[in-house]
C-alpha atoms as a PDB file:
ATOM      1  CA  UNK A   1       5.242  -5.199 -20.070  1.00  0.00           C
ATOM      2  CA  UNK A   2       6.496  -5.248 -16.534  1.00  0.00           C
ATOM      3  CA  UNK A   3       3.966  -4.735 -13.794  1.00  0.00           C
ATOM      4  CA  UNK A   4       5.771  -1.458 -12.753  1.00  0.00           C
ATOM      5  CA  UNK A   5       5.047   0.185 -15.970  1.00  0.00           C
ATOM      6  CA  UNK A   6       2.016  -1.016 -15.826  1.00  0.00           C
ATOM      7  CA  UNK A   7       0.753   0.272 -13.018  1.00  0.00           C
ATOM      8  CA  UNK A   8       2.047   3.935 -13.601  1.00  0.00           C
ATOM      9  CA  UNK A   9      -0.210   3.870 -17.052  1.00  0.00           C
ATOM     10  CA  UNK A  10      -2.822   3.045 -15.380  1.00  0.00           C
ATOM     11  CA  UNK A  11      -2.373   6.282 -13.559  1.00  0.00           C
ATOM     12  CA  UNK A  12      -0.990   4.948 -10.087  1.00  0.00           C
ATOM     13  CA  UNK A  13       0.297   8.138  -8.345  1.00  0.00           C
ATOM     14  CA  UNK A  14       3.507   6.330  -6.441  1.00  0.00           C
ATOM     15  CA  UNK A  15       5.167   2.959  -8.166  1.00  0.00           C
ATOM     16  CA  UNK A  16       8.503   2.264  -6.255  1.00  0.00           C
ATOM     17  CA  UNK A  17      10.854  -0.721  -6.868  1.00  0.00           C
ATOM     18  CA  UNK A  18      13.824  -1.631  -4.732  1.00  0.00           C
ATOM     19  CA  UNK A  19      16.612   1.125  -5.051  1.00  0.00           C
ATOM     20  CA  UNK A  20      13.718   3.900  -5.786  1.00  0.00           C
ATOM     21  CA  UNK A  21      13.891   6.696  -4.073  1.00  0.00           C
ATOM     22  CA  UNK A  22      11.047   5.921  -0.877  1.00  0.00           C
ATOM     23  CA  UNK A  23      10.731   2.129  -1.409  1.00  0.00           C
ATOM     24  CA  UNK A  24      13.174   1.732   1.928  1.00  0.00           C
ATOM     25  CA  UNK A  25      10.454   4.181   3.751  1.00  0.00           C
ATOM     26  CA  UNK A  26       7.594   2.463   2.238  1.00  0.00           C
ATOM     27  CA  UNK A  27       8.816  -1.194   3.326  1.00  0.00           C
ATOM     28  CA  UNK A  28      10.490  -0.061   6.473  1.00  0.00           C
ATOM     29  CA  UNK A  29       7.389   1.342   8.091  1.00  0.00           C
ATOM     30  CA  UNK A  30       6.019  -2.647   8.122  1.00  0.00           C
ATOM     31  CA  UNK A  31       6.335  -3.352  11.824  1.00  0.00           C
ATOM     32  CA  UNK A  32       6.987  -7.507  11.877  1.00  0.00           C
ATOM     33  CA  UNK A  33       9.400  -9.387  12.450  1.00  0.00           C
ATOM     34  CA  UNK A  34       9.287 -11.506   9.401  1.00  0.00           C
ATOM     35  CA  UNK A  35      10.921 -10.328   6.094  1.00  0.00           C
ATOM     36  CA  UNK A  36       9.170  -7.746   3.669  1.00  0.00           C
ATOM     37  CA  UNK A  37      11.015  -7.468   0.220  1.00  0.00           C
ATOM     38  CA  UNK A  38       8.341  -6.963  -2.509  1.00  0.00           C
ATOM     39  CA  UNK A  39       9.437  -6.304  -5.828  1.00  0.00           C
ATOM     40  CA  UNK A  40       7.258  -3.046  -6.442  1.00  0.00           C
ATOM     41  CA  UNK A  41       5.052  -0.888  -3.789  1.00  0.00           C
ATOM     42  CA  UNK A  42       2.240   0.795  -4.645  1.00  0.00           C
ATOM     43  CA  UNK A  43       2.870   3.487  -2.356  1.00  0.00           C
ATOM     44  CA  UNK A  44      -1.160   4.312  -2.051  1.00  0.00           C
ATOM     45  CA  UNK A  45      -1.941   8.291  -1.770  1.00  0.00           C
ATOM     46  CA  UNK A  46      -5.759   7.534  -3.135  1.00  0.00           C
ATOM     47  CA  UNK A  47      -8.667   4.982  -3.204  1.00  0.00           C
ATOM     48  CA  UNK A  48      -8.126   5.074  -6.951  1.00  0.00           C
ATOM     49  CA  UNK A  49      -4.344   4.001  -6.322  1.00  0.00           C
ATOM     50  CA  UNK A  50      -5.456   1.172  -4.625  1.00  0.00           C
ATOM     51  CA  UNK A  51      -7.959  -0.469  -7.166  1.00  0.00           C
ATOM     52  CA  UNK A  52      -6.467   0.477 -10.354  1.00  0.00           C
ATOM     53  CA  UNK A  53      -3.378  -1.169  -8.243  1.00  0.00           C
ATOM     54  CA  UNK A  54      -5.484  -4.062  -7.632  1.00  0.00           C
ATOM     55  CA  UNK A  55      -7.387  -4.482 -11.090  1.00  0.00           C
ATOM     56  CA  UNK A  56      -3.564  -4.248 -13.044  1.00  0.00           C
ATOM     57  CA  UNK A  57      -2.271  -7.089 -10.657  1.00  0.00           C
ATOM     58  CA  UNK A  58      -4.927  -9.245 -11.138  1.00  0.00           C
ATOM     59  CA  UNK A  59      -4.975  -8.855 -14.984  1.00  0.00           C
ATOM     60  CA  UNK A  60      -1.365  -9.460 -15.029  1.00  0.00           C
ATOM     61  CA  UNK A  61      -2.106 -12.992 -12.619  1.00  0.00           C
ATOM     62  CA  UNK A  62       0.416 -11.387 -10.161  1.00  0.00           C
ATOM     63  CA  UNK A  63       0.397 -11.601  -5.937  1.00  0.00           C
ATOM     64  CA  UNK A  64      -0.730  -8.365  -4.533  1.00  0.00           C
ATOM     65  CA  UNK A  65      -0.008  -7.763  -0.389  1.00  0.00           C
ATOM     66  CA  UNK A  66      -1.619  -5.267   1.692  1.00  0.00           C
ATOM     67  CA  UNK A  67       0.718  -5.168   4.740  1.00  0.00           C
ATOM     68  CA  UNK A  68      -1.756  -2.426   7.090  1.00  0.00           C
ATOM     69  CA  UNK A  69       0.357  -1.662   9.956  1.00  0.00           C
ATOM     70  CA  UNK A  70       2.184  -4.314  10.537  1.00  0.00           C
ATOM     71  CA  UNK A  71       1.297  -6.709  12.853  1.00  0.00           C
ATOM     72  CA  UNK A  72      -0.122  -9.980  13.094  1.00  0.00           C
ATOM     73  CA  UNK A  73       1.184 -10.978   9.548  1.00  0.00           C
ATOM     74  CA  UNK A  74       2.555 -14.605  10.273  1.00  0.00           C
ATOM     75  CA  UNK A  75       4.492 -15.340   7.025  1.00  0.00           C
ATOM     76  CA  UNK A  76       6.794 -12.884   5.449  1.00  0.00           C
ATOM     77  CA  UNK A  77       6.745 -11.228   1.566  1.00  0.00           C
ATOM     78  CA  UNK A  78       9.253 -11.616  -0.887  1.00  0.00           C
ATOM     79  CA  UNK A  79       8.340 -10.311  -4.481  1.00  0.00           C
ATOM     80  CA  UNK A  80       4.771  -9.679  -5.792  1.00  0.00           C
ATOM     81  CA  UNK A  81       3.399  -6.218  -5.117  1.00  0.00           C
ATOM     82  CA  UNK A  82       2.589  -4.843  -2.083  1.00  0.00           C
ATOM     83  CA  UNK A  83       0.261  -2.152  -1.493  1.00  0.00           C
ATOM     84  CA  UNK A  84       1.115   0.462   1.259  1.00  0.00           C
ATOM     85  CA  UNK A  85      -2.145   2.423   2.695  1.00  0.00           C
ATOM     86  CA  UNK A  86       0.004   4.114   4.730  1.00  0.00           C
ATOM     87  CA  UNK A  87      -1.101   7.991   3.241  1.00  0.00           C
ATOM     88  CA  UNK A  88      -4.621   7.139   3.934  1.00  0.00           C
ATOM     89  CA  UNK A  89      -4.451   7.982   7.384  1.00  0.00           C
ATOM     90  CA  UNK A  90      -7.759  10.225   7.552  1.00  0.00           C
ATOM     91  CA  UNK A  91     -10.214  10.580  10.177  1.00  0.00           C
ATOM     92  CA  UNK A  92     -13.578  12.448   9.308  1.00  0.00           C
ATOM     93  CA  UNK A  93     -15.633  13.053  12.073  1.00  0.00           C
ATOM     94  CA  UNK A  94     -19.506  14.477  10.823  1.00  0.00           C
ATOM     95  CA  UNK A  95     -20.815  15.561  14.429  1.00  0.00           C
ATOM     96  CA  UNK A  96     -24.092  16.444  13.088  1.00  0.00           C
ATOM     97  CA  UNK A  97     -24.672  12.975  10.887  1.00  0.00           C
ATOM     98  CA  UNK A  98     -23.307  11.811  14.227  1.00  0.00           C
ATOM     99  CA  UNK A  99     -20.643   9.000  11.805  1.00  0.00           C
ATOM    100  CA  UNK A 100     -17.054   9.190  11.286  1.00  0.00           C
ATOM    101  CA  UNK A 101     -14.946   8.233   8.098  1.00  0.00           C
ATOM    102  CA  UNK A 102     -11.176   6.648   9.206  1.00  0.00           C
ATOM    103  CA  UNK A 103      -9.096   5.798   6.515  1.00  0.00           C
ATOM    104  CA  UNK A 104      -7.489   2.670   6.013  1.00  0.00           C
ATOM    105  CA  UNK A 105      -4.038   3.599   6.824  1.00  0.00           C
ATOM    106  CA  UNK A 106      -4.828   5.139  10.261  1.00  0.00           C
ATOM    107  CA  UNK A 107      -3.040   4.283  13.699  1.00  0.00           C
ATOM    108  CA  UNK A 108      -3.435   5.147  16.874  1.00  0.00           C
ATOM    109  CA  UNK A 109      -0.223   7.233  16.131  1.00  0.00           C
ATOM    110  CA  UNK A 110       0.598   9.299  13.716  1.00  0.00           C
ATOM    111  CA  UNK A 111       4.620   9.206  12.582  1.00  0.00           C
END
């Protein structure tokens, strides 16, 4: 079974390979230098995307890549699956617990 398929059965929200429709956006928001090309994104909109991402790759004895926002990566990607936490760009601020919650995918920017 190929990893793609996979991945959507076990109920991954956003699979995209090259040629999909969002895998450009997904792999073009990877601020480096050096070359991203995976062969399938898990375009992350949950915390559940990313594990069930996760546990699927490493069943399947696959590379997973998490590229965050960009920089400091000092080798580039080609193939494997990459994992984009790119949606998870929350910030949860609990004034009266006096914490905060920031998701994974945040920047000092929002695009």
């Amino acid at each position: 079974m190929r990893i793609s398929t996979a991945l959507s059965r076990a109920g991954v929200s956003s699979v995209l390979e090259p040629g999909d429709h969002g895998y450009a956006d997904a792999v073009g928001r990877v601020r480096s230098r050096v070359p991203f090309a995976p062969d399938v994104v898990i375009d992350a909109r949950s915390p559940a995307d990313v594990s069930s991402g996760i546990a699927v790759v490493a069943e399947a004895g696959g590379d997973s890549h998490s590229p965050g926002s960009g920089h400091g990566r000092l080798h580039g990607v080609r193939g494997g699956v990459a994992i984009t936490l790119r949606h998870l760009d929350f910030v949860d601020v609990d004034v009266a617990g006096r914490s905060a919650r920031v998701g994974a995918g945040s920047t000092w920017i929002r695009s």
